[in-house]
N, C-alpha and C. Protein backbone atom coordinates (compact mmCIF):
# COMPACT_ATOMS: atom_id res chain seq x y z
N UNK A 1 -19.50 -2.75 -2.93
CA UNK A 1 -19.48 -1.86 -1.82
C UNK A 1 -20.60 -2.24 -0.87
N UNK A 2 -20.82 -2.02 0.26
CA UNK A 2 -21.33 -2.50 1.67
C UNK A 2 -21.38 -1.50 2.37
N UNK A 3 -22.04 -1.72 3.53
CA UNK A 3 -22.23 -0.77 4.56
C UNK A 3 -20.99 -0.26 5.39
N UNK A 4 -20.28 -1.39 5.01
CA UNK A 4 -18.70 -1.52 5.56
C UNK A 4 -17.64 -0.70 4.87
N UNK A 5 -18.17 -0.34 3.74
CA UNK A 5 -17.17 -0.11 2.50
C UNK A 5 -16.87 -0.76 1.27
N UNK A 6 -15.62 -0.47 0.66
CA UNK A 6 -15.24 -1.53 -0.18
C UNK A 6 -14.70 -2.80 0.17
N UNK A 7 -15.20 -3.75 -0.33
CA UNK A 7 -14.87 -5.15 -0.24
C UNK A 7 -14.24 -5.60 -1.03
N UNK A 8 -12.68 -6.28 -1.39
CA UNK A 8 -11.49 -5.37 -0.61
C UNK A 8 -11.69 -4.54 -1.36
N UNK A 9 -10.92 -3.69 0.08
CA UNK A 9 -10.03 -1.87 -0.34
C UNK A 9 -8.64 -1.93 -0.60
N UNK A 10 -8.23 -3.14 -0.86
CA UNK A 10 -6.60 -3.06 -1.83
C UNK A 10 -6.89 -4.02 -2.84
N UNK A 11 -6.09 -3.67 -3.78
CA UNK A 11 -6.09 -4.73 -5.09
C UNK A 11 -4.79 -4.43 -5.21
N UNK A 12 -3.95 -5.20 -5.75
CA UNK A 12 -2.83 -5.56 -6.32
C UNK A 12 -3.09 -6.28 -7.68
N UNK A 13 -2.44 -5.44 -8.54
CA UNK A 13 -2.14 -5.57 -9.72
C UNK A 13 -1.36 -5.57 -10.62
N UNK A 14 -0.65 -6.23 -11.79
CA UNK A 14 0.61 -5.54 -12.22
C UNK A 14 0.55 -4.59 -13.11
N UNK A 15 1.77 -3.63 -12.94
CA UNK A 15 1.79 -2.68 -13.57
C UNK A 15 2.06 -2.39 -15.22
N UNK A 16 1.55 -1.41 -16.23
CA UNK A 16 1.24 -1.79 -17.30
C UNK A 16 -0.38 -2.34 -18.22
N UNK A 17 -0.82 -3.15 -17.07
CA UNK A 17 -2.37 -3.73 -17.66
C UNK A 17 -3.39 -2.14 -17.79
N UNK A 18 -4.54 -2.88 -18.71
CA UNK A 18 -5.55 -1.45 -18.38
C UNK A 18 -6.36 -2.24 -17.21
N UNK A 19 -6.63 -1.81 -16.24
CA UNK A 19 -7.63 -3.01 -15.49
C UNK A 19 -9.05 -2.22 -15.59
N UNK A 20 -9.47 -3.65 -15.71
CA UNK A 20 -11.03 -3.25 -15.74
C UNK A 20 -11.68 -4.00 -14.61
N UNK A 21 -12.23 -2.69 -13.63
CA UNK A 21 -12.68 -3.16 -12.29
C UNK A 21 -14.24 -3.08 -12.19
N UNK A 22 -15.15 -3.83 -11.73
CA UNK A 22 -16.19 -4.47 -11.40
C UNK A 22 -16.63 -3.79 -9.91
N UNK A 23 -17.10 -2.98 -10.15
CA UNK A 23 -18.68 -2.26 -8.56
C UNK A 23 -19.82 -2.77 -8.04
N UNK A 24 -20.15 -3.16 -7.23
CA UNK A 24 -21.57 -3.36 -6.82
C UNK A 24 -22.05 -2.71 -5.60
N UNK A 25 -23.01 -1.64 -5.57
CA UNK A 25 -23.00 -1.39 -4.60
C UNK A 25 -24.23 -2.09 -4.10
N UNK A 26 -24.25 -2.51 -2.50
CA UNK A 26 -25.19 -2.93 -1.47
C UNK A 26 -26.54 -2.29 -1.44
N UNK A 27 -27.19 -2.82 -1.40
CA UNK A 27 -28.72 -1.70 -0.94
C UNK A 27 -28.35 -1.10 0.40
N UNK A 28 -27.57 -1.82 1.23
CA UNK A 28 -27.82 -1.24 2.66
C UNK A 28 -26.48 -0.49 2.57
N UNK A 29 -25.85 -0.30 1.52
CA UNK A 29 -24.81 1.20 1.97
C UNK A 29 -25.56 1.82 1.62
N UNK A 30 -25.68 3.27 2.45
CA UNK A 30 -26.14 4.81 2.16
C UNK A 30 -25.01 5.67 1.31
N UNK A 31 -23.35 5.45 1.67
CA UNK A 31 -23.11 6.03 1.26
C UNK A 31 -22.31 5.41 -0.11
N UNK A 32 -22.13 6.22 -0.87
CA UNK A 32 -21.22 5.10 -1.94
C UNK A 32 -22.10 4.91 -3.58
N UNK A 33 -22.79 6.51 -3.41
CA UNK A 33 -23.37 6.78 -4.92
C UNK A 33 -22.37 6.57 -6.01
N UNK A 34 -21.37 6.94 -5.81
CA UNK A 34 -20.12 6.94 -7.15
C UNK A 34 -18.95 6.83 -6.47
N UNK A 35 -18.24 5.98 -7.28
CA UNK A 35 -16.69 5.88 -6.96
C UNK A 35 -15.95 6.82 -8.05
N UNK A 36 -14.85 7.74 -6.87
CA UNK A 36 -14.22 8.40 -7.71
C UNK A 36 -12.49 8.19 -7.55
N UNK A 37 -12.19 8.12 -8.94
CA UNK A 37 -10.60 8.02 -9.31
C UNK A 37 -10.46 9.61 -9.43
N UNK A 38 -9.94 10.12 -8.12
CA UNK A 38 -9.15 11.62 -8.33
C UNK A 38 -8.50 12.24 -8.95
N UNK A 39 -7.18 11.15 -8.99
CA UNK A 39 -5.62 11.30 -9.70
C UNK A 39 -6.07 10.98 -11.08
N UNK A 40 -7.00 10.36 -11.75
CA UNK A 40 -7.40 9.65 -13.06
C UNK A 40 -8.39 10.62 -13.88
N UNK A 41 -9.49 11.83 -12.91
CA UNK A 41 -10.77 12.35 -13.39
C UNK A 41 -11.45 11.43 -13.87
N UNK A 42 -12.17 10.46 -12.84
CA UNK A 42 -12.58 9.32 -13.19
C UNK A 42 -13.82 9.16 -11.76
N UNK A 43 -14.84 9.92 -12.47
CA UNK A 43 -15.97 9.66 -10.89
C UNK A 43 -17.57 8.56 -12.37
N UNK A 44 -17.65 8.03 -11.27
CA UNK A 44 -18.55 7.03 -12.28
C UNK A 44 -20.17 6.24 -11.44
N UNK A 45 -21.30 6.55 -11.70
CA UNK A 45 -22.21 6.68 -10.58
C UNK A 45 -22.14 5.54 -10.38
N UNK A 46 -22.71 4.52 -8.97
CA UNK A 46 -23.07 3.41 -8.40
C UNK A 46 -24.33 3.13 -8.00
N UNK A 47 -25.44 2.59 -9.13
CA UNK A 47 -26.78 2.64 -8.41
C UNK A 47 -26.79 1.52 -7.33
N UNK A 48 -27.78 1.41 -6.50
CA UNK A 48 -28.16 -0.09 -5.62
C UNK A 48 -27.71 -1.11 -6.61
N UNK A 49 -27.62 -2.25 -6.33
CA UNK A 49 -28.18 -3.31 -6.48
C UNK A 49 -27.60 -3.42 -8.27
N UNK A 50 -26.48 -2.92 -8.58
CA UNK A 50 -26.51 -2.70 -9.98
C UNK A 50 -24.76 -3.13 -9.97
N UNK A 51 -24.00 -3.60 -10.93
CA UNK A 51 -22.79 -3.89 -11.20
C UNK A 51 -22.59 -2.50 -12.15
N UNK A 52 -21.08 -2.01 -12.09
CA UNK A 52 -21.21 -0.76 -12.65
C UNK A 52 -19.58 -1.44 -13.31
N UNK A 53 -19.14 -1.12 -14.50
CA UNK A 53 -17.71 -1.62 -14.70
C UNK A 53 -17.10 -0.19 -15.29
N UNK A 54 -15.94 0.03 -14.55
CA UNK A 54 -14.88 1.15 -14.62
C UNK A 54 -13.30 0.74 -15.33
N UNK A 55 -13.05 1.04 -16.25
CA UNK A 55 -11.92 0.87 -17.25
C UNK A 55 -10.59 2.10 -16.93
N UNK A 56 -9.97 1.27 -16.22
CA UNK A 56 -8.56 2.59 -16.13
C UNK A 56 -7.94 2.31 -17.16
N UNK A 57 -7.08 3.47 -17.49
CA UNK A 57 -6.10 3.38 -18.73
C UNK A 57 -4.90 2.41 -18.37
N UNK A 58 -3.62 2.23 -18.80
CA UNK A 58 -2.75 1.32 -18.51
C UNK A 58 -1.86 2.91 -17.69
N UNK A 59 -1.04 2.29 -16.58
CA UNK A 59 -0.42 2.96 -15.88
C UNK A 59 0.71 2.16 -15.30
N UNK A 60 1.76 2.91 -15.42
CA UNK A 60 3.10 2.07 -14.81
C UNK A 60 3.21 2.11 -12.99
N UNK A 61 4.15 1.06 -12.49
CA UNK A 61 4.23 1.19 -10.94
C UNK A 61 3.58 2.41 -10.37
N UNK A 62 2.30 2.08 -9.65
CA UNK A 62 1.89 3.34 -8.67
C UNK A 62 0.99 2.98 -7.42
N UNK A 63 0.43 3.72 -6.94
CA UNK A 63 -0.60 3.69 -5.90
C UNK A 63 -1.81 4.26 -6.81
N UNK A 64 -3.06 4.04 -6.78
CA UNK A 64 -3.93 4.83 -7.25
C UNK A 64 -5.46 4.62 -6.31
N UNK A 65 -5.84 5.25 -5.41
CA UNK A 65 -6.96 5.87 -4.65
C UNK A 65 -8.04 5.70 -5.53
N UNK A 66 -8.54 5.47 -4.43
CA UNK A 66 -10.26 5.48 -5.15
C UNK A 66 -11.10 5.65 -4.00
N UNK A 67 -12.38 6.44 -3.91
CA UNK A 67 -12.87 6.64 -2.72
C UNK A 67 -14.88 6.82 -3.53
N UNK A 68 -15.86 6.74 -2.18
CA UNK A 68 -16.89 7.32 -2.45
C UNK A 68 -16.65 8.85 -2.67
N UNK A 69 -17.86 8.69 -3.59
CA UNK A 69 -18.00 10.52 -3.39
C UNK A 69 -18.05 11.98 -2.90
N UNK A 70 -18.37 10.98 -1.55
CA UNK A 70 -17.94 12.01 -0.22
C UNK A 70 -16.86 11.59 0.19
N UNK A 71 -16.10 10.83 0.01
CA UNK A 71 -14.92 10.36 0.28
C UNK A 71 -14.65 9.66 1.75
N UNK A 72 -16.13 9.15 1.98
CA UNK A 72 -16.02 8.50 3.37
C UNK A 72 -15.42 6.87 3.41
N UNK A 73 -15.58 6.48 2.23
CA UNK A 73 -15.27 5.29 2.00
C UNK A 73 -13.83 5.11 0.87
N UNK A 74 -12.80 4.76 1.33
CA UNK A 74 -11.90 4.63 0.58
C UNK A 74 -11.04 3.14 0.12
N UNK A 75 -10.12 3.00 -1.16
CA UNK A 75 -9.90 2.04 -1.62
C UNK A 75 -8.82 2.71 -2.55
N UNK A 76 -7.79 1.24 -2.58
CA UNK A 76 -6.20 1.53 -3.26
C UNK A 76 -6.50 0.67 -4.19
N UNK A 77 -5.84 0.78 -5.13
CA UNK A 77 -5.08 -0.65 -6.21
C UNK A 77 -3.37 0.13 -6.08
N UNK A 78 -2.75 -0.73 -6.16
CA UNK A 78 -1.54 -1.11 -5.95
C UNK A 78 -1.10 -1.91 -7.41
N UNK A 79 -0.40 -0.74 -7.98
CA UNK A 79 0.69 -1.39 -9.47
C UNK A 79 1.74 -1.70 -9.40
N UNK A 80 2.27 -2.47 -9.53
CA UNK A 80 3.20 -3.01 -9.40
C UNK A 80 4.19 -4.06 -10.60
């Protein structure tokens, strides 16, 4: 994550896997303490400068959201 946001904000993936996704947030984002999976109950903190790794369960064809904690910054994965 960046000042910009997420770097990318789509992933494509196939559907079925558990994916295990990889965070880093920027020193120079302010916002973007924790990324939260809504649809999942899945909020998980993001310090600076730190790799944070988030494990979704396996899920068939979907869309699944992911956003900062204030939800200013947002991001998809795409199952497929």
């Amino acid at each position: 994550m960046t000042q910009h946001g997420y770097e990318p904000s789509r992933i494509t993936l196939p559907s079925g896997a558990s994916p295990i996704l990889a965070f880093t947030r920027d020193a120079s984002a302010t916002c973007g303490a924790a990324v939260v999976f809504p649809e999942l109950g899945i909020r998980q903190a993001l310090p600076p400068r730190e790799t944070v790794v988030v494990r979704l369960p396996s899920l068939g064809p979907r869309q699944v959201s992911f956003s900062c904690g204030m939800g200013t910054y947002r991001g998809m994965i795409v199952l497929r």
